[in-house]
Structures are given as C-alpha cells and as structure tokens.
N, C-alpha and C. Protein backbone atom coordinates (compact mmCIF):
# COMPACT_ATOMS: atom_id res chain seq x y z
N UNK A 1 120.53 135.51 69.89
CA UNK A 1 121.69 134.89 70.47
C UNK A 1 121.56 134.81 71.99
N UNK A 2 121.05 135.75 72.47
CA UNK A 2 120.99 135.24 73.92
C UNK A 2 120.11 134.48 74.66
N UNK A 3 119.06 134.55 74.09
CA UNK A 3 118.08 133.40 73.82
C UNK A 3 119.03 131.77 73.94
N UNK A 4 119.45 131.93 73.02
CA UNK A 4 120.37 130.15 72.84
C UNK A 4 121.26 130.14 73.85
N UNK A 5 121.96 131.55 74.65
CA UNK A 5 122.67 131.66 75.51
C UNK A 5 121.52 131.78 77.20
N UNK A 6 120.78 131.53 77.06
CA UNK A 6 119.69 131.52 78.20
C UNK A 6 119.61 129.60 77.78
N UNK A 7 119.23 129.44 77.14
CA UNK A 7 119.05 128.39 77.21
C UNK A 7 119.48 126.69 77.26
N UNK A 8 121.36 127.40 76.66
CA UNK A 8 122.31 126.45 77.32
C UNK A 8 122.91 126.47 78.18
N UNK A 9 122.59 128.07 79.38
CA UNK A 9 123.25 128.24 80.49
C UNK A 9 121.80 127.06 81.35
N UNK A 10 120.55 127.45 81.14
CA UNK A 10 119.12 126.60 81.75
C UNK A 10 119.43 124.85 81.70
N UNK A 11 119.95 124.21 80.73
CA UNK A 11 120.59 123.28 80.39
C UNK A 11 121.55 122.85 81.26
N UNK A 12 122.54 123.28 81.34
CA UNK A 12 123.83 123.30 82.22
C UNK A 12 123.49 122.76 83.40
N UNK A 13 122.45 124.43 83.86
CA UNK A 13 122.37 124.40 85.06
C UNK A 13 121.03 123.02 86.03
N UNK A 14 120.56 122.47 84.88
CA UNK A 14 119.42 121.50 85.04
C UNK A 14 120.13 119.94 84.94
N UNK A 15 121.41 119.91 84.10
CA UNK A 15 121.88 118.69 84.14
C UNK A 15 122.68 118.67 85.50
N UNK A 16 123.56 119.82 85.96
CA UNK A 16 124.27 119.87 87.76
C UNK A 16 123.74 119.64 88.47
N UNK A 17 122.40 119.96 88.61
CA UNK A 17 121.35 119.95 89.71
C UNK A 17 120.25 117.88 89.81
N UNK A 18 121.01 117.58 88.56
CA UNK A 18 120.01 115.93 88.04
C UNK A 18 121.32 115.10 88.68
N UNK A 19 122.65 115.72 88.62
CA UNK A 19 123.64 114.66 88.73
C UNK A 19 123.72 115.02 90.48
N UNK A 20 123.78 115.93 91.26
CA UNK A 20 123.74 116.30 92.82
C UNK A 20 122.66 115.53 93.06
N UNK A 21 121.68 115.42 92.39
CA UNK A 21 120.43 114.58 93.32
C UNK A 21 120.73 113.12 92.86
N UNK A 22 121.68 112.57 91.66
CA UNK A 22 121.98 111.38 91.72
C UNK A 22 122.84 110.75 92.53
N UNK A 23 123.99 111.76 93.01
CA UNK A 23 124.60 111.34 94.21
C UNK A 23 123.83 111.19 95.53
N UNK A 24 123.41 112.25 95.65
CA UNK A 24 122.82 111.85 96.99
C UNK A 24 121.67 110.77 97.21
N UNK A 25 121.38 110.64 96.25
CA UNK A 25 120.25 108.94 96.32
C UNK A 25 120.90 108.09 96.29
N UNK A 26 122.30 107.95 95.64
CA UNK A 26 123.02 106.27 95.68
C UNK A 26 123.88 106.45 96.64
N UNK A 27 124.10 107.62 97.87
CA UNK A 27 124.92 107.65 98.40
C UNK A 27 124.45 106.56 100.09
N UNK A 28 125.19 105.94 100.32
CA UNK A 28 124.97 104.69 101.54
C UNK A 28 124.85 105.91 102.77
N UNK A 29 123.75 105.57 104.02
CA UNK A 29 123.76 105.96 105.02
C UNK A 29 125.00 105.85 106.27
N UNK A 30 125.60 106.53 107.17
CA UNK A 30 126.74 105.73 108.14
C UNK A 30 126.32 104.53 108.26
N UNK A 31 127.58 103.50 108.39
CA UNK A 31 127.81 102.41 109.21
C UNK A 31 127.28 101.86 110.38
N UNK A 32 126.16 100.97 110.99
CA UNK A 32 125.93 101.00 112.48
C UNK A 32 126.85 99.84 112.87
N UNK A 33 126.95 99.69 113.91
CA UNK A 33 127.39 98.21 114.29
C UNK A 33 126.36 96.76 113.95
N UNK A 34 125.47 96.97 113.58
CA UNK A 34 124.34 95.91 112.98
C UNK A 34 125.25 95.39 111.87
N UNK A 35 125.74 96.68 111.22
CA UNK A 35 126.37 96.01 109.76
C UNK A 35 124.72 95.21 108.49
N UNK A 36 123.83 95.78 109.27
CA UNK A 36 123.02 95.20 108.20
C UNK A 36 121.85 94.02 108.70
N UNK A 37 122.62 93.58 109.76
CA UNK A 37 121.96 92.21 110.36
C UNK A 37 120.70 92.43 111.56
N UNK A 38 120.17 93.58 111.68
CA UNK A 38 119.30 93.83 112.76
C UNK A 38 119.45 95.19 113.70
N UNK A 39 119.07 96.49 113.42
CA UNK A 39 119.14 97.69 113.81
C UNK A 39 118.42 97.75 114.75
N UNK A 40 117.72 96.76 115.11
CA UNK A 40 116.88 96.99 116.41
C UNK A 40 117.29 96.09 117.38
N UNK A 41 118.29 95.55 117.17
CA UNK A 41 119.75 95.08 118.12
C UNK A 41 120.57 95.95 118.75
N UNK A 42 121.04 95.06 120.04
CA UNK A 42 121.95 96.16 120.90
C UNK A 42 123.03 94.99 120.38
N UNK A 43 124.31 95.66 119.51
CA UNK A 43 125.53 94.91 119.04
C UNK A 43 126.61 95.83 119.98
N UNK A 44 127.54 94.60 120.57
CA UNK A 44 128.52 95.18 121.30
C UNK A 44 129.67 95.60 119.83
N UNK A 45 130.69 96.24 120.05
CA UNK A 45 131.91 96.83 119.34
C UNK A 45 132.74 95.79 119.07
N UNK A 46 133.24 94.84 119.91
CA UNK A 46 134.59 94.18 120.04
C UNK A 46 134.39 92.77 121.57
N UNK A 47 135.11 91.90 120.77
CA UNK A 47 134.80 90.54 121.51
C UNK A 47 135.17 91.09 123.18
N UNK A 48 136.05 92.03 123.59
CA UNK A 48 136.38 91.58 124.84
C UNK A 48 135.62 92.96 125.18
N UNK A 49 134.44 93.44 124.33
CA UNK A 49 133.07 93.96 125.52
C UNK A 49 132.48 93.17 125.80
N UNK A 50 132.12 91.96 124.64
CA UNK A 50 130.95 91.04 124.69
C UNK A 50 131.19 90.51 125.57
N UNK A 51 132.29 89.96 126.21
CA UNK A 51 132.83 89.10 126.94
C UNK A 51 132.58 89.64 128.62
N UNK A 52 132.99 91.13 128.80
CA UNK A 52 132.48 92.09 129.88
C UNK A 52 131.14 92.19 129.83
N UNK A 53 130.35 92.45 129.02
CA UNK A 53 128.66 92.39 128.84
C UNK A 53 128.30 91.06 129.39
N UNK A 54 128.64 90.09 128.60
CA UNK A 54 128.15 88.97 129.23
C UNK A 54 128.19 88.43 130.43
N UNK A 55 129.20 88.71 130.68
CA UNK A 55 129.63 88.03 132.58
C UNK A 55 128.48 89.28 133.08
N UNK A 56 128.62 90.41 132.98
CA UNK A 56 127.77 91.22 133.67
C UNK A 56 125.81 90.89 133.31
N UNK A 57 125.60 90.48 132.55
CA UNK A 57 124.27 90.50 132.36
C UNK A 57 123.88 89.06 132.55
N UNK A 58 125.06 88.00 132.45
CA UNK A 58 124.60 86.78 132.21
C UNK A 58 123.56 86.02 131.57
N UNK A 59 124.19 87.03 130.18
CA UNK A 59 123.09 86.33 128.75
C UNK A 59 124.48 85.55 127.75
N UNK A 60 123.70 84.54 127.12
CA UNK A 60 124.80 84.12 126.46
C UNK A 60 125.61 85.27 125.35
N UNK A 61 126.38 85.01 124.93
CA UNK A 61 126.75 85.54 123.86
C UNK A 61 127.31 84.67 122.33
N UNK A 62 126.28 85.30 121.36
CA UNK A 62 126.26 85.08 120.10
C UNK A 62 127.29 85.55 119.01
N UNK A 63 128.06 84.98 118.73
CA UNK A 63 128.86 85.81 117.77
C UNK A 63 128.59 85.32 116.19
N UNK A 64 129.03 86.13 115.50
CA UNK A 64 128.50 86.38 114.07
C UNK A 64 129.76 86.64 113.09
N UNK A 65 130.40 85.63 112.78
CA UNK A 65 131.75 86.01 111.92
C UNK A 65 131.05 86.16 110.68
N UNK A 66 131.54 87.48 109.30
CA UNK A 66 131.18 87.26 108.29
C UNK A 66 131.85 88.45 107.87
N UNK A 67 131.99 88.62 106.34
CA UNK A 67 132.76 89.45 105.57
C UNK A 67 131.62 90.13 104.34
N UNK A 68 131.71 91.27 104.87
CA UNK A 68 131.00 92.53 103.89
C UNK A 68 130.46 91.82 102.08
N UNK A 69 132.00 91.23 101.59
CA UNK A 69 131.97 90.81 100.46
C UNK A 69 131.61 89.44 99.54
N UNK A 70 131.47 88.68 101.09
CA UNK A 70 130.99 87.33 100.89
C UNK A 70 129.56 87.45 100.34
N UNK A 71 129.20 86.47 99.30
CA UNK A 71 127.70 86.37 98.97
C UNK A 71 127.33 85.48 100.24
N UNK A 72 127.48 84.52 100.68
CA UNK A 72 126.92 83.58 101.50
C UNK A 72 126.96 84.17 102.97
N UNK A 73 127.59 85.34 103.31
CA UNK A 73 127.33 86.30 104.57
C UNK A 73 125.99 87.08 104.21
N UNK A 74 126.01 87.52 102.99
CA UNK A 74 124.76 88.43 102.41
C UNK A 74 123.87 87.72 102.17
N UNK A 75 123.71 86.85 101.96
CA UNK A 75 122.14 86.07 101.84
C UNK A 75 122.18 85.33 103.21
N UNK A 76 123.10 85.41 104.35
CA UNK A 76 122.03 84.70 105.67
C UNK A 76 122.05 86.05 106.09
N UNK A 77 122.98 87.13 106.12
CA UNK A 77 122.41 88.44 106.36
C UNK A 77 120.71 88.39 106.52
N UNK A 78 120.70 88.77 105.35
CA UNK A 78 119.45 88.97 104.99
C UNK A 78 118.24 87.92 105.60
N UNK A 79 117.85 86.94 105.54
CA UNK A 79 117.27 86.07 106.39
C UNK A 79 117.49 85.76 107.26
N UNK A 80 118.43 86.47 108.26
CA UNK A 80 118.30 86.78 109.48
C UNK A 80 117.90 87.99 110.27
N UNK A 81 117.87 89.03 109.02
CA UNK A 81 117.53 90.43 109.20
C UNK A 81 115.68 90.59 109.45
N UNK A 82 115.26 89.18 108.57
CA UNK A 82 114.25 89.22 108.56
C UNK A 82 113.31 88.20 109.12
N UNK A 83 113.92 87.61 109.97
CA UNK A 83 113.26 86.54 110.64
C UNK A 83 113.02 87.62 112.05
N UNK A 84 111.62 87.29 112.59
CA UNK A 84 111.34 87.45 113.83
C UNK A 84 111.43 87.09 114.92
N UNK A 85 111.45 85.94 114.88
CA UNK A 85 111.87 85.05 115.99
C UNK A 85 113.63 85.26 116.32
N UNK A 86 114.17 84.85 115.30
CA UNK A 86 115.59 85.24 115.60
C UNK A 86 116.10 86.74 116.12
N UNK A 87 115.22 87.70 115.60
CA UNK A 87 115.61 88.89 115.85
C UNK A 87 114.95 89.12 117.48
N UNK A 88 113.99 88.81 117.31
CA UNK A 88 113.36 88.78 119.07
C UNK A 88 114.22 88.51 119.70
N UNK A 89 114.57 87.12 119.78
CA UNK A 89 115.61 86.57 120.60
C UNK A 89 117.28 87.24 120.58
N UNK A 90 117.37 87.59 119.37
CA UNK A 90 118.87 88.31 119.81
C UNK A 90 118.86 89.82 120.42
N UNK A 91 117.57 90.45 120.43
CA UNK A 91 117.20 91.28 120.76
C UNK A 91 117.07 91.62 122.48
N UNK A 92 116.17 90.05 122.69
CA UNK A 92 116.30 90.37 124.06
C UNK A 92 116.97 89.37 125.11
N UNK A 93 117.78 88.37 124.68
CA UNK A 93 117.78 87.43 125.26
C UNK A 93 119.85 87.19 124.76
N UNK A 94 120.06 87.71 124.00
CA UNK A 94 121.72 87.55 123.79
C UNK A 94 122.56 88.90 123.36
N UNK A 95 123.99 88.66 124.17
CA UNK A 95 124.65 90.14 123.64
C UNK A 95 124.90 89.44 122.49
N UNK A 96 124.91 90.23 121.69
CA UNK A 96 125.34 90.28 120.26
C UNK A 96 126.77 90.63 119.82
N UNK A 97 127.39 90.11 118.63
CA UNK A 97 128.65 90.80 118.16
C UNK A 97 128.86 90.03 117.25
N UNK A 98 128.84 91.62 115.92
CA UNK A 98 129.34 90.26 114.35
C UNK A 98 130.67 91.10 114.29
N UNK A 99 131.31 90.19 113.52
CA UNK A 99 132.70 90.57 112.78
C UNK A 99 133.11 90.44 112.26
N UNK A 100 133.58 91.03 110.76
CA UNK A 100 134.22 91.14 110.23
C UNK A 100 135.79 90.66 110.12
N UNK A 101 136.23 90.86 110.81
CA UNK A 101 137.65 89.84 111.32
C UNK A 101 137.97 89.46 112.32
N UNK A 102 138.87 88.29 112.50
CA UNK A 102 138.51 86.86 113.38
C UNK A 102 139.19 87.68 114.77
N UNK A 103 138.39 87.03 115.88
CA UNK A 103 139.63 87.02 117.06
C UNK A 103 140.62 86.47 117.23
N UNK A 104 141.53 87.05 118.35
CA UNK A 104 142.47 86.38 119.00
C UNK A 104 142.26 84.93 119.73
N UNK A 105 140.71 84.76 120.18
CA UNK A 105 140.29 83.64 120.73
C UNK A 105 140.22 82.28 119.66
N UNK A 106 140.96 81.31 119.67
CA UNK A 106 141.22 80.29 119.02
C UNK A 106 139.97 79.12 119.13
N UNK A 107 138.94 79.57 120.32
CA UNK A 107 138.69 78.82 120.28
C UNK A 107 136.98 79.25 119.56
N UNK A 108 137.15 79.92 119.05
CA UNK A 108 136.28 80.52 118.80
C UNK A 108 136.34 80.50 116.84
N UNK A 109 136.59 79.58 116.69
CA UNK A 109 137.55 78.96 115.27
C UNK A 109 137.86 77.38 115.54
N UNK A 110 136.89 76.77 115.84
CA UNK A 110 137.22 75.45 116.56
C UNK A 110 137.25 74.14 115.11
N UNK A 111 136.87 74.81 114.36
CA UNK A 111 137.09 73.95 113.04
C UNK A 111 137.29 75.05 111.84
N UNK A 112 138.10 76.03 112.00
CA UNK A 112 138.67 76.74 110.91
C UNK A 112 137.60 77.72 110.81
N UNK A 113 138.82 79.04 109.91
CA UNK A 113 138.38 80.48 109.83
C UNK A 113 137.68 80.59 108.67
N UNK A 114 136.31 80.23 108.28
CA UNK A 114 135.61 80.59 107.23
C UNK A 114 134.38 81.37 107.94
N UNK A 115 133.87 82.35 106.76
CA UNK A 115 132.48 82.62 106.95
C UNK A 115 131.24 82.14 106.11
N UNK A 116 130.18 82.69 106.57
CA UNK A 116 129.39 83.13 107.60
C UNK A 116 129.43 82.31 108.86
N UNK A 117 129.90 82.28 110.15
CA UNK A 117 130.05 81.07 111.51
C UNK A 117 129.55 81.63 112.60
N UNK A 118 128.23 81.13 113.12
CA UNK A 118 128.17 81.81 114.46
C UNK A 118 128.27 80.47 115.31
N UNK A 119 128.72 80.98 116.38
CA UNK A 119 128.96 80.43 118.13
C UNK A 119 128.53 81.38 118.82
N UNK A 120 128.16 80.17 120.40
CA UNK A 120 127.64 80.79 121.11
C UNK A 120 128.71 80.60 122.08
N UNK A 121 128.98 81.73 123.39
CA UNK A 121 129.59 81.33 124.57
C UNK A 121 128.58 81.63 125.51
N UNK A 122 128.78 80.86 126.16
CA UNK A 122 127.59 81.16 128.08
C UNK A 122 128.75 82.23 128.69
N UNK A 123 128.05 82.82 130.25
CA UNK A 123 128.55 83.70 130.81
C UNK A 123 129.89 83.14 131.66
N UNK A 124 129.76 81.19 131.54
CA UNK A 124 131.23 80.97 131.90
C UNK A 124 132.01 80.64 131.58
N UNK A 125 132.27 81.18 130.40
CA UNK A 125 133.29 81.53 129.74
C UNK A 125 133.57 80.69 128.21
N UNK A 126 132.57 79.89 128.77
CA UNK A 126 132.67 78.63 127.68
C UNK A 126 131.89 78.46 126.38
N UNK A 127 132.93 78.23 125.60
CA UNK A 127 132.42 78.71 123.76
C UNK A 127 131.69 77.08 123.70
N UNK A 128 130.14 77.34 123.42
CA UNK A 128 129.62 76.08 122.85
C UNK A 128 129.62 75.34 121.46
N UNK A 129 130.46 74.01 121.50
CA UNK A 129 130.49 73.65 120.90
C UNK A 129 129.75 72.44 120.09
N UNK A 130 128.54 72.87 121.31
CA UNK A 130 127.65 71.60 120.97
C UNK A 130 126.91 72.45 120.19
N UNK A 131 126.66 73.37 120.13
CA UNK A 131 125.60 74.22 119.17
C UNK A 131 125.95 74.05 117.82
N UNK A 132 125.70 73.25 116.61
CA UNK A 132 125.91 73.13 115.46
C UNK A 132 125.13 73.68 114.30
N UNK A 133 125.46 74.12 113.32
CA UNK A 133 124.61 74.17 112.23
C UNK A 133 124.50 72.88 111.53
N UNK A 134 124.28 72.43 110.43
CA UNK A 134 124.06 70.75 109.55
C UNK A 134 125.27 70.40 108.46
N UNK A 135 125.86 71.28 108.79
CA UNK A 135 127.31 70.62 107.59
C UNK A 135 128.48 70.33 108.54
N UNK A 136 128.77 69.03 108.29
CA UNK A 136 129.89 68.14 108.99
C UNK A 136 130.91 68.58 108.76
N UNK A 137 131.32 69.40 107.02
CA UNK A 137 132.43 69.82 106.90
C UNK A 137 132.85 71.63 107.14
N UNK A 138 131.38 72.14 108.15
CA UNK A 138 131.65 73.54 108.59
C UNK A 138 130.92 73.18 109.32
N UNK A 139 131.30 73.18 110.86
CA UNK A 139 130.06 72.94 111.62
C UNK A 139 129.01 74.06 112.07
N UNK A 140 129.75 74.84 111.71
CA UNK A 140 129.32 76.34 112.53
C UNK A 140 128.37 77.22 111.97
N UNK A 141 128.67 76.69 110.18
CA UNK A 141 127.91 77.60 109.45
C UNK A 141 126.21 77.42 109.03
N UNK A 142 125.62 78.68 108.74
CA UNK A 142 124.16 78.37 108.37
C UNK A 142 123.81 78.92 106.80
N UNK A 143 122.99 78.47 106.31
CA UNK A 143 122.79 79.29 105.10
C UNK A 143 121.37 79.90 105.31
N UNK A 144 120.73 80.60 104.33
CA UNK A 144 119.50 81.46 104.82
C UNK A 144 118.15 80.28 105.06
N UNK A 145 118.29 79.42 104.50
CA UNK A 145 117.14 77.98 104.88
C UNK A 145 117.34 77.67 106.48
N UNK A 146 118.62 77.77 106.83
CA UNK A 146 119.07 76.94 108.04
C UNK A 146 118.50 78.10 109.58
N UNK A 147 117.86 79.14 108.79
CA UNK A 147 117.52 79.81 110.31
C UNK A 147 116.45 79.13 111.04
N UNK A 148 115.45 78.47 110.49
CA UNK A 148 114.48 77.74 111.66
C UNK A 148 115.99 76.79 112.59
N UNK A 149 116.41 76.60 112.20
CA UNK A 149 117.66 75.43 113.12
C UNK A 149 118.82 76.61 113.57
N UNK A 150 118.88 77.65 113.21
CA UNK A 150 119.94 78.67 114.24
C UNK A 150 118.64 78.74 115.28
N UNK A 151 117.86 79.21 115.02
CA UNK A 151 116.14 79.73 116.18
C UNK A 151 116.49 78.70 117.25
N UNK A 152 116.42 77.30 117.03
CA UNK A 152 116.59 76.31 117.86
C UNK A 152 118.24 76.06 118.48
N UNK A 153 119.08 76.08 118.08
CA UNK A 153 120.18 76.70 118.41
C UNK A 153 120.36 77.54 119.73
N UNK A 154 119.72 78.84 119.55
CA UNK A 154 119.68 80.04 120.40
C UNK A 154 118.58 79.31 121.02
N UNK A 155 117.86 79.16 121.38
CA UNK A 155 116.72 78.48 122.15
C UNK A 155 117.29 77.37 123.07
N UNK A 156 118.56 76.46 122.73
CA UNK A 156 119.05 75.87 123.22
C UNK A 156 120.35 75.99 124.46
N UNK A 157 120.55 77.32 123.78
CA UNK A 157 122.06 78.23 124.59
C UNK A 157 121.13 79.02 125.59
N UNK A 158 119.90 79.16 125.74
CA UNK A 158 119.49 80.12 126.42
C UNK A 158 118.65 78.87 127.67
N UNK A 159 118.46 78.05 127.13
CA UNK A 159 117.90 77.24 128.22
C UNK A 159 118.98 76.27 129.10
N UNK A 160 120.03 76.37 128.33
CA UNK A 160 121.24 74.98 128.82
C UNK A 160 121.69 76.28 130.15
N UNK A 161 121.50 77.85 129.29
CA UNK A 161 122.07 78.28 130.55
C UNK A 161 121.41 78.35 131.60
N UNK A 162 120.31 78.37 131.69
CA UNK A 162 119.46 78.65 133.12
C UNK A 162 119.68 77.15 133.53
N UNK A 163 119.91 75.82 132.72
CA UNK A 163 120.25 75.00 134.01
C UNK A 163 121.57 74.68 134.30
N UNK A 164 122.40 75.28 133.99
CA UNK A 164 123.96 75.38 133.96
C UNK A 164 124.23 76.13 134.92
N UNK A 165 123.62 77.17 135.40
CA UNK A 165 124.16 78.38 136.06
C UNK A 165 123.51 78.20 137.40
C-alpha cells in the first residue's frame, strides 16, 4: 500500500510541476512600446512627445494607428517588423509613435478613423497629406504587399524635409 501511495503522491507531484512549466511557456513577455512593430526602434509614448521630439530633433514624424485585435494591423505588423529597409529608416531617420487609440488631432484622421493608417508630420507642424498609400477609399492605409510603397513614402517625407526646411 504505500508503494501505490508513493506512487500517486510521484504522479501528483509530476503532473503540478508539467502544468507550472505550461504556464510559464504560454505566458506573454511585458508590453514594450514597439507593441510588436520593431524593438530596435526608439517609439515615443504619446502624440504630444512625438510632437516635442520632433520639433527638437527635426525628424519627421511617423505615426502608426492600429488596434491589437485587428487582423489587417497584424499582418502589416508583421511585414513591417520584418522589412529592413523600413526598419532602418524608422530607426534612424523618424520619431516613431503607434497607437492604439486615435488622437485629439483631427487632422491626423483626414479621411476617417480606421486602421491600420500611417501619416507623416514634418517638424512644422504639418501632417502630410500628400503621402498616400493606393486605396482611394482609405488613403492612408497599407497592407503587408504595400511596404515597398510605405519605404518610398518615408523616403519621400525625409527628403521633402531637407528641402522644406
């Protein structure tokens, strides 16, 4: 009897120890401000740092509207996470800031609050609206094909500013 009692306490104690190591493998790491989109990005917190960052560094600024739960945020996520060129460039050449929910800035929503939408603003102050993605009926948005044309995009906000300024 204690035998069978050795060996369903060994049991017990082997299934507690299988389910603790199953938590801690499916358990998610903290939150960064990347949100997923590039950890080797400097992402500001909140539009009116980006807005202080930018005037101070006089790099454009990129913003990144999108929602955790959207599939079409999660798949340009992702092909933007993994493009090089794009990540170079937001890396060293734009403050960054995605979000999750919209600003107070209206104009920054210049054809309605959907996601995934990035815009760019220059350091004076001004949200570009010439920077488009290819759909007439979202102008703003990209899907994960459309990053060679965000690349050119940002390539375009970064050169309009050196002859703008």
């Amino acid at each position: 009897m204690t035998t069978m009692y050795r060996w369903s306490l060994f049991a017990l104690l082997f299934v507690t120890c299988m389910e603790v190591s199953l938590q801690k493998k499916t358990r998610k790491g903290p939150q960064t401000l990347s949100r997923g989109w590039g950890d080797y990005i400097t992402w500001v917190k909140t539009y009116e740092e980006a807005l202080m960052t930018m005037k101070e560094s006089k790099k454009p600024l990129m913003v990144i509207h999108h929602m955790e739960d959207c599939p079409h945020s999660q798949a340009l996520k992702k092909a933007f996470a993994v493009d090089k060129t794009v990540q170079k460039m937001a890396q060293k050449d734009f403050v960054m800031l995605n979000l999750i929910h919209e600003t107070t800035d209206t104009n920054l929503a210049a054809d309605g609050n959907y996601v995934p939408r990035i815009m760019f603003v220059d350091p004076s102050m001004t949200v570009r609206l010439d920077l488009v993605g290819k759909y007439s009926n979202r102008l703003y948005t990209y899907e994960p094909s459309d990053i060679p044309h965000l690349a050119k995009n940002m390539k375009k906000a970064k050169l309009l500013l050196k002859t703008e300024l």
